[in-house]
Protein backbone atom coordinates (compact mmCIF):
# COMPACT_ATOMS: atom_id res chain seq x y z
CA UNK A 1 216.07 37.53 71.42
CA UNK A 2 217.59 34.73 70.22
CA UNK A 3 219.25 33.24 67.18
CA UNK A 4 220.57 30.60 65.55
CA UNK A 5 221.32 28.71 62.40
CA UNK A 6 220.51 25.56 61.34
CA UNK A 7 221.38 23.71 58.93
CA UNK A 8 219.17 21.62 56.55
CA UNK A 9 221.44 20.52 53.55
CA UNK A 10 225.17 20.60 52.79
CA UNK A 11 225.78 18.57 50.11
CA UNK A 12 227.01 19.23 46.47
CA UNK A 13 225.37 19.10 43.51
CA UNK A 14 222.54 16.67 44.70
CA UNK A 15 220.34 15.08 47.64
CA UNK A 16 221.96 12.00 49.01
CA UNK A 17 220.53 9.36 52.07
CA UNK A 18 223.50 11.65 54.21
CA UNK A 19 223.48 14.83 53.12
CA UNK A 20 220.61 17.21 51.35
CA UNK A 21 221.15 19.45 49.06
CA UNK A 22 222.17 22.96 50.18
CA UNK A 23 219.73 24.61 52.54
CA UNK A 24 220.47 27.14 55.90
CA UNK A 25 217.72 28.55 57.83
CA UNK A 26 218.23 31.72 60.04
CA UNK A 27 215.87 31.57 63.03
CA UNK A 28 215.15 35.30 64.87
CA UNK A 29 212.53 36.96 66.60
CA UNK A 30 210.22 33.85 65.65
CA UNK A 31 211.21 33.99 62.22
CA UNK A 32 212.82 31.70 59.95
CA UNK A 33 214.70 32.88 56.70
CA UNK A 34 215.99 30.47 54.50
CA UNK A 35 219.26 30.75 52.22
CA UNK A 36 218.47 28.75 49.66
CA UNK A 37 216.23 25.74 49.04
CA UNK A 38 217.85 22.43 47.06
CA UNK A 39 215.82 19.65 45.90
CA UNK A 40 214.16 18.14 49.04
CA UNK A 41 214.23 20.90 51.53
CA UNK A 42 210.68 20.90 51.91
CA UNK A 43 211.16 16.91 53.52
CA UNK A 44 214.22 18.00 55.82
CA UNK A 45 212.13 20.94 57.02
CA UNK A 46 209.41 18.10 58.52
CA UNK A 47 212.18 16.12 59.89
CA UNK A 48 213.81 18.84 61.33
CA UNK A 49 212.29 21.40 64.34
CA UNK A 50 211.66 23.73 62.39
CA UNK A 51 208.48 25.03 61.08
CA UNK A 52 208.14 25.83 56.97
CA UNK A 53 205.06 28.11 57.77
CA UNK A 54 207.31 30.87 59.56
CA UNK A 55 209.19 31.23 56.51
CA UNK A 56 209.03 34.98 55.89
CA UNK A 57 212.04 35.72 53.59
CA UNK A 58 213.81 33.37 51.47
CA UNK A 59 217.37 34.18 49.79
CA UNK A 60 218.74 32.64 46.76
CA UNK A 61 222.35 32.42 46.23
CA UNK A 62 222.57 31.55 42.28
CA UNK A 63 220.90 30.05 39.66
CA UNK A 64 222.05 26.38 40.21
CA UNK A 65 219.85 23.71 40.77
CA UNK A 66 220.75 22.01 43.85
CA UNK A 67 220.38 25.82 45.74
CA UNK A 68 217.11 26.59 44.03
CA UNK A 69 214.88 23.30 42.54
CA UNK A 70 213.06 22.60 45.87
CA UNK A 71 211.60 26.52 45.93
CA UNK A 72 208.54 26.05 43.72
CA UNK A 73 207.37 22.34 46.05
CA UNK A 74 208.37 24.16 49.22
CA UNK A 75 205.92 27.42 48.65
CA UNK A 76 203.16 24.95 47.15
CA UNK A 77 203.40 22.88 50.80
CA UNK A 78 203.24 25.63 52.46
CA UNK A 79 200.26 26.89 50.93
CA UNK A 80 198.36 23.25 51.10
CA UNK A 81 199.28 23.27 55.34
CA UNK A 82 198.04 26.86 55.78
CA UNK A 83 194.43 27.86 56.33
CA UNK A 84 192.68 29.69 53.32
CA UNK A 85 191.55 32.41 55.63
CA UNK A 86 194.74 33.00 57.19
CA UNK A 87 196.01 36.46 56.45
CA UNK A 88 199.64 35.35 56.17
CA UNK A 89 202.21 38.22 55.26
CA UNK A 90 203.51 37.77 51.87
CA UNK A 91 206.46 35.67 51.59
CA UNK A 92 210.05 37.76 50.33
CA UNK A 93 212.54 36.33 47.98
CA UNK A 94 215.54 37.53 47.38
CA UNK A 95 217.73 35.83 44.57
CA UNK A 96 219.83 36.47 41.04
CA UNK A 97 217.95 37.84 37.71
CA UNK A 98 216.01 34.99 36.26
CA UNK A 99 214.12 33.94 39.29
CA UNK A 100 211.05 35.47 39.03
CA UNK A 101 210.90 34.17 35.52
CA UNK A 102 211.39 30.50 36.79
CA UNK A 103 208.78 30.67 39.51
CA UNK A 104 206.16 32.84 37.27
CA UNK A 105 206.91 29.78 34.79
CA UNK A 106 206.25 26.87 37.10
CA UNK A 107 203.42 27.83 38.89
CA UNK A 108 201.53 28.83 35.42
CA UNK A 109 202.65 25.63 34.17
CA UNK A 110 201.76 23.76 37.29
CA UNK A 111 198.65 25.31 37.53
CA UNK A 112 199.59 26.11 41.01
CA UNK A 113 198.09 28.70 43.39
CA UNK A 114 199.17 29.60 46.60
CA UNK A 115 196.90 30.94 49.44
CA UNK A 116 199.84 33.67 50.22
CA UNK A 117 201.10 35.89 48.14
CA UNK A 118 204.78 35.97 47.21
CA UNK A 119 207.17 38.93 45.93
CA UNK A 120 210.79 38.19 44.12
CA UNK A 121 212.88 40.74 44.78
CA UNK A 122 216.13 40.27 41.93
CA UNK A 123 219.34 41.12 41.95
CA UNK A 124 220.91 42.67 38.79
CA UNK A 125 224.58 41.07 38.76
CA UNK A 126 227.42 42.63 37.14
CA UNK A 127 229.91 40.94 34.20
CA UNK A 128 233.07 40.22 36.58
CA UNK A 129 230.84 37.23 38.56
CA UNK A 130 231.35 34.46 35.99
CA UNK A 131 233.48 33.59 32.76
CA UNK A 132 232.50 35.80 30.15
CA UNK A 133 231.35 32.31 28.30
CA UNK A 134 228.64 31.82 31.14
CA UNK A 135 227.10 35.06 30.85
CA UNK A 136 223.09 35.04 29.30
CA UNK A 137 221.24 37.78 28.18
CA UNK A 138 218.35 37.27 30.55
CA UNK A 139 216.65 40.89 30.31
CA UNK A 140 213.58 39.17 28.96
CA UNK A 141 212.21 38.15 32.81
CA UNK A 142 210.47 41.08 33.17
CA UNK A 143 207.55 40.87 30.31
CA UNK A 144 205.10 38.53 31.81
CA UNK A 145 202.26 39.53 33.13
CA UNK A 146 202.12 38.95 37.37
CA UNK A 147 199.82 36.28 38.73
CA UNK A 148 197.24 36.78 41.54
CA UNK A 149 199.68 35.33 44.12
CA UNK A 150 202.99 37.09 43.06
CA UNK A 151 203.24 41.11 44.11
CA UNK A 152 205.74 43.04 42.18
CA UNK A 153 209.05 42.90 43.29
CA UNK A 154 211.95 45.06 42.50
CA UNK A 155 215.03 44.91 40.79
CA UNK A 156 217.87 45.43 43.27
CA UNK A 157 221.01 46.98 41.89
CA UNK A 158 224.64 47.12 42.87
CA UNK A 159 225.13 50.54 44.98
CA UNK A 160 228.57 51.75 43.28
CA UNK A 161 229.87 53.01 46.25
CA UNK A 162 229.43 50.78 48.84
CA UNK A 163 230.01 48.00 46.31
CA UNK A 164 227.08 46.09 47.73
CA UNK A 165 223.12 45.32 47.39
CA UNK A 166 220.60 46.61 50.46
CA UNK A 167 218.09 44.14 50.69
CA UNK A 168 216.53 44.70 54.08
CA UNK A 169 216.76 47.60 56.59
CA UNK A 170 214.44 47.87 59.54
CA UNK A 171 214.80 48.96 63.01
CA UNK A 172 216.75 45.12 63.97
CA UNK A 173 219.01 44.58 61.60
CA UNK A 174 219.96 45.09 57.90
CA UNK A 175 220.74 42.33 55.25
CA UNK A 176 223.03 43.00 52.12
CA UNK A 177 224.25 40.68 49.24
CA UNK A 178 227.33 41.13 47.86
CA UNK A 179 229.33 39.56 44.49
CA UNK A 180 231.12 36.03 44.72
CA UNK A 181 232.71 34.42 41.47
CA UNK A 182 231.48 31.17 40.49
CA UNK A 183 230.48 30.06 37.04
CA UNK A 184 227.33 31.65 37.13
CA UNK A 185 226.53 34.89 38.82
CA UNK A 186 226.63 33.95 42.98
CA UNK A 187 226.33 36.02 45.71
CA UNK A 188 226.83 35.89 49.76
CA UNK A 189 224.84 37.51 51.98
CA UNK A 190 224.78 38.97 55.59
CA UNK A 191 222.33 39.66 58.15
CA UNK A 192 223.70 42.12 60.81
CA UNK A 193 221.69 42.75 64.25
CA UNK A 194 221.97 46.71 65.13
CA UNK A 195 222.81 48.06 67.43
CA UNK A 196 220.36 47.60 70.64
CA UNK A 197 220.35 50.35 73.32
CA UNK A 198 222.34 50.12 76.55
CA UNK A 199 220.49 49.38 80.02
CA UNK A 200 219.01 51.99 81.82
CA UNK A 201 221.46 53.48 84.61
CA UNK A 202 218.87 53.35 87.84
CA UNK A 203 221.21 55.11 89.91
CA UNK A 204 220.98 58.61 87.47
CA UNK A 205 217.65 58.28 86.81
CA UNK A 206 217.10 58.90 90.49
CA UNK A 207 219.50 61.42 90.86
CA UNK A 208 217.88 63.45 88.32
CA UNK A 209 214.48 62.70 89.62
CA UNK A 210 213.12 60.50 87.13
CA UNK A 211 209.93 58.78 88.64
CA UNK A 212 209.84 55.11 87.52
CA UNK A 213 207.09 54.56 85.20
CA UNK A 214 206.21 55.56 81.77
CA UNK A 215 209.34 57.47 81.25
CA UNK A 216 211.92 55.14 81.60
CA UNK A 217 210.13 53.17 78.77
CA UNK A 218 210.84 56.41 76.53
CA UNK A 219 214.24 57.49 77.56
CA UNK A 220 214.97 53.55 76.78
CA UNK A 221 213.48 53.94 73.53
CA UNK A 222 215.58 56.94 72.64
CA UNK A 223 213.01 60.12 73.23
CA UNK A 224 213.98 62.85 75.37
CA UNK A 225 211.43 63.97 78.59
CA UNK A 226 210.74 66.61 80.60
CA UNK A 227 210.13 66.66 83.80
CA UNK A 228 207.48 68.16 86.31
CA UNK A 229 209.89 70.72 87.63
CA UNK A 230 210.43 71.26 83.83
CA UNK A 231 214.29 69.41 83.58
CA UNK A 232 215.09 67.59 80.61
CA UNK A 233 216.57 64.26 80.39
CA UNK A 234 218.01 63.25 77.71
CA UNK A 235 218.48 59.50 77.01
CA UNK A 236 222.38 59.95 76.74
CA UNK A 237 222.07 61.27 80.34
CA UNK A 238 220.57 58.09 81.62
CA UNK A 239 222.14 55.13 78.82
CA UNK A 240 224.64 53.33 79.50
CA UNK A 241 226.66 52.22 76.18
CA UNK A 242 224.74 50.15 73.64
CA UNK A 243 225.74 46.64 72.93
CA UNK A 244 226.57 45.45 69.90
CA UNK A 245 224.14 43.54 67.66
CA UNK A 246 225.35 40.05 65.90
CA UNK A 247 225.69 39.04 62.55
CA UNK A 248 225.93 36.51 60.00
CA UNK A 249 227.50 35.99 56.81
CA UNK A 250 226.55 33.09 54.72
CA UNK A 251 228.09 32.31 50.70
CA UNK A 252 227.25 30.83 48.09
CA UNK A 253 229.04 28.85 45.72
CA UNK A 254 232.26 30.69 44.76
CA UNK A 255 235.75 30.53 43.70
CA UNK A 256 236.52 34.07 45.15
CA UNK A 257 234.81 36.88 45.92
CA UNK A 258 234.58 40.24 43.72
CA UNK A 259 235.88 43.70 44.83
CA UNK A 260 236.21 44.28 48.63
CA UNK A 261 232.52 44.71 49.97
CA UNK A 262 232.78 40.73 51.33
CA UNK A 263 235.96 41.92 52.94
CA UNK A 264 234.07 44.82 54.78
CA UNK A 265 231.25 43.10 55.26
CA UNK A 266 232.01 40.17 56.93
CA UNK A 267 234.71 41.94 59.35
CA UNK A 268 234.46 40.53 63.01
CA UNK A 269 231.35 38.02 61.77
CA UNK A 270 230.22 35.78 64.88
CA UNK A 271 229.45 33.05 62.54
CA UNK A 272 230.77 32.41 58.62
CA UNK A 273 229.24 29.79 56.59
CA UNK A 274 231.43 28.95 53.53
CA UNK A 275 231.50 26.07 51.17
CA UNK A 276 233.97 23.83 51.35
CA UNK A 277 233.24 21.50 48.00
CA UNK A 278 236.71 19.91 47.98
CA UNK A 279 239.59 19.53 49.88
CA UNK A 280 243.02 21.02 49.50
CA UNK A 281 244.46 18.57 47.10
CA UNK A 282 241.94 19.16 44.77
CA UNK A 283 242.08 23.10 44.99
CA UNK A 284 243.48 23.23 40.68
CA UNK A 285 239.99 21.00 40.06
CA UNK A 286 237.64 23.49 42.90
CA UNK A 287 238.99 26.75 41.39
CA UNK A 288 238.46 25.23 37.51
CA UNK A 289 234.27 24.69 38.52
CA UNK A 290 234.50 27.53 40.70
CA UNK A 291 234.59 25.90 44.24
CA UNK A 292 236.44 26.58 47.29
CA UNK A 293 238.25 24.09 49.39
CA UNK A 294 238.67 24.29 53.39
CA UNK A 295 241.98 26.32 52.95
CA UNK A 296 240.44 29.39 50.74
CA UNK A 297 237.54 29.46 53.04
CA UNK A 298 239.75 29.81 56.04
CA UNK A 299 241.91 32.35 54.64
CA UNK A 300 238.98 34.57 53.90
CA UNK A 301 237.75 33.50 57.47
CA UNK A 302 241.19 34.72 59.15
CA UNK A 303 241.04 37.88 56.93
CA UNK A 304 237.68 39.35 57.73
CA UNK A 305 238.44 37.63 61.94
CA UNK A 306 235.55 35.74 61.96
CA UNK A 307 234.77 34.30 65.02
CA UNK A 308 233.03 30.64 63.92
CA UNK A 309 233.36 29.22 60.79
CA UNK A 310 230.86 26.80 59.31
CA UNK A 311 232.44 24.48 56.33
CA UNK A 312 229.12 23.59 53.82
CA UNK A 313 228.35 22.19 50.44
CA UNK A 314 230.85 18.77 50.72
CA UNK A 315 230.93 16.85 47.50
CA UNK A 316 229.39 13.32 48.11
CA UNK A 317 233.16 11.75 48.55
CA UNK A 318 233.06 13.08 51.91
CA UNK A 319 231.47 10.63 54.16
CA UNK A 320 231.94 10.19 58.35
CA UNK A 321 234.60 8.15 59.16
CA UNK A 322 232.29 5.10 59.73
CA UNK A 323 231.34 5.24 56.61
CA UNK A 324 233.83 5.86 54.18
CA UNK A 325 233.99 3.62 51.38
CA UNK A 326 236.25 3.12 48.04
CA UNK A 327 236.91 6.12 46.35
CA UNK A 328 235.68 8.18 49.42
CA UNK A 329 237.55 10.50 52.00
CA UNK A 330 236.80 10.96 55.67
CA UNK A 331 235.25 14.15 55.73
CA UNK A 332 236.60 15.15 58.95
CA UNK A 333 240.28 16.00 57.10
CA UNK A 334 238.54 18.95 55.40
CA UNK A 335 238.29 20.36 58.93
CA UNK A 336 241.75 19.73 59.81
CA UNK A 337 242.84 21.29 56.35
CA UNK A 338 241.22 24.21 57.69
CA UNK A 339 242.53 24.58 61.72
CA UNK A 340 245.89 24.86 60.03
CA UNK A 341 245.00 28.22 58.82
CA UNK A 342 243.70 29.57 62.02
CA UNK A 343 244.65 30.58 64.65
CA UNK A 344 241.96 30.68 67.43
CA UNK A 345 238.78 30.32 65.39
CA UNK A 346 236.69 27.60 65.83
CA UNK A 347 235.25 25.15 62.89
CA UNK A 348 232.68 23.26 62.36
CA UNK A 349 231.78 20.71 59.70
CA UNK A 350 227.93 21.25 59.06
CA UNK A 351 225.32 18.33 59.52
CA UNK A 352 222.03 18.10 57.97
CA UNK A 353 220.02 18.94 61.33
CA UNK A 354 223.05 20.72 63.05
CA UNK A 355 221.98 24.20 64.80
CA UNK A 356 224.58 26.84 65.95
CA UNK A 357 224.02 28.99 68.67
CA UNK A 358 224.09 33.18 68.36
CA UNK A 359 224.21 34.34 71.89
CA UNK A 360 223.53 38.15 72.64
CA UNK A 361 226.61 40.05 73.14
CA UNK A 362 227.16 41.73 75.99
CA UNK A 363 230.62 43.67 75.74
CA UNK A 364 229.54 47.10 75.05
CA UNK A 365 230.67 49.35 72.11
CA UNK A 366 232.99 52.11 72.30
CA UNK A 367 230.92 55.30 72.44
């Protein structure tokens, strides 16, 4: 089973000849679901080895343009490179109040039809996520009619208790958002694997007379049997402990996050992806437009003992070292800002292109 990230943009604010705008694709299971979709992420998907027709969930951190302007091209490319009588699954998205408004909008005004439908799934944010100045009354979204190719979505609101949204929960894994601060409503997300059961333990199978066949595919899938002689097994007889899944945690622009859920959330992460828009020495200016720099995205890293950490989203000042120009700064100092807040964690500065490795884990959990 595996996974990986990869990413496809990360650079600020716009598209450059280096960098795209913001873009991360989760691959799993055959899958590919994208967090977030800048200007141009429809071009670095064909020049990348990925495929834009696996696309089955998309996730939108906030309303800004370079995480969200490519969305409406990207579906409409899809549609032109997929057969009309393909029965392709409709494609979820996941993003901030306001976004089904936008794509209803475009595609009317576009005159645009897919061949696939499409569902936005929003979610509600709450008044602590930006300066009160920032916030919009945007409860109008929901009064247009829905087109042929867009199902109806839901509106996805905080859970007050665990302090976070449920977006996905399936048999594999479970994906939640959760509240960032940033000068419009932004949120992070993570995908968590479960929990998948431990190996079958041959040697008490036999002992209790299992006969190999059908029934070790159900005691492995959690059912209890009976036996011939009329024993029952139970699969806690016979399982060893199960291993524990992985998961991912991936922001969006932010200053900070809001309440504790991130905290919780994120604990033990094998890989964190966190903007890094400026570096240290310009932490006063990062905080003021509600960026991060390498240091606050480390700290949070070394809080929640992360075990990768992924530095995104560079303003355009940051160039490789054979390329750094007047006015510019060699973007590999907003890694070494960062290793001086860690301890053992490992960073990476991401690369249009770059893909990161999720290997299975194989340490069991405690029972």
């Amino acid at each position: 089973m595996a996974m990986d990230v990869t990413f496809l943009g990360t650079g600020a604010a716009y598209p450059s000849p280096t960098r795209g705008a913001s873009a991360t694709v989760i691959r799993f299971e055959g899958e590919c679901w994208l967090f977030d979709c800048g200007e141009g992420t429809q071009t670095q998907f064909m020049r990348s080895h990925l495929k834009a027709g696996r696309i089955t969930k998309i996730f939108i951190t906030h309303l800004h343009g370079d995480h969200f302007f490519g969305l409406p091209g990207l579906l409409c490319t899809i549609s032109l490179q997929s057969s009309s009588t393909t029965n392709k699954q409709p494609v979820n998205i996941y993003g901030p109040l306001g976004l089904r408004s936008f794509l209803r909008r475009i595609m009317d005004l576009s005159h645009s039809q897919l061949v696939f439908p499409y569902v936005v799934h929003e979610l509600v944010p709450t008044r602590d996520q930006c300066p009160m100045e920032e916030q919009k009354e945007v409860s109008f979204v929901d009064r247009d009619d829905v087109s042929l190719e867009e199902v109806q979505g839901t509106a996805i609101r905080l859970d007050p208790v665990a302090d976070s949204y449920v977006l996905v929960d399936n048999e594999q894994f479970v994906i939640k958002a959760f509240k960032l601060f940033h000068r419009i409503p932004s949120f992070g997300f993570v995908v968590e694997e479960k929990r998948r059961p431990g190996k079958l333990n041959v040697q008490k199978l036999k002992e209790l007379g299992v006969p190999p066949g059908p029934l070790y595919g159900k005691l492995k899938d959690g059912v209890t049997v009976v036996l011939e002689n009329g024993t029952t097994v139970s699969p806690l007889d016979v399982l060893e402990d199960p291993l524990p899944g992985r998961k991912i945690c991936i922001f969006g622009d932010c200053s900070g996050i809001v309440g504790d859920a991130a905290v919780r959330l994120c604990h033990e992460a094998d890989l964190l992806v966190h903007e890094a828009t400026l570096d240290d020495t310009q932490a006063a200016k990062a905080i003021e437009h509600g960026h991060s720099t390498p240091k606050m995205a480390a700290e949070f890293a070394k809080l929640c003992q992360v075990k990768k950490l992924a530095l995104t989203h560079f303003s355009q000042r940051y160039k490789p070292a054979s390329q750094v120009g007047e006015g510019d700064m060699d973007v590999t100092e907003l890694k070494r800002q960062a290793e001086l807040v860690l301890d053992e964690q490992e960073v990476f500065l991401a690369e249009d292109f770059m893909t990161i490795g999720i290997p299975i884990k194989n340490k069991r959990c405690a029972s």
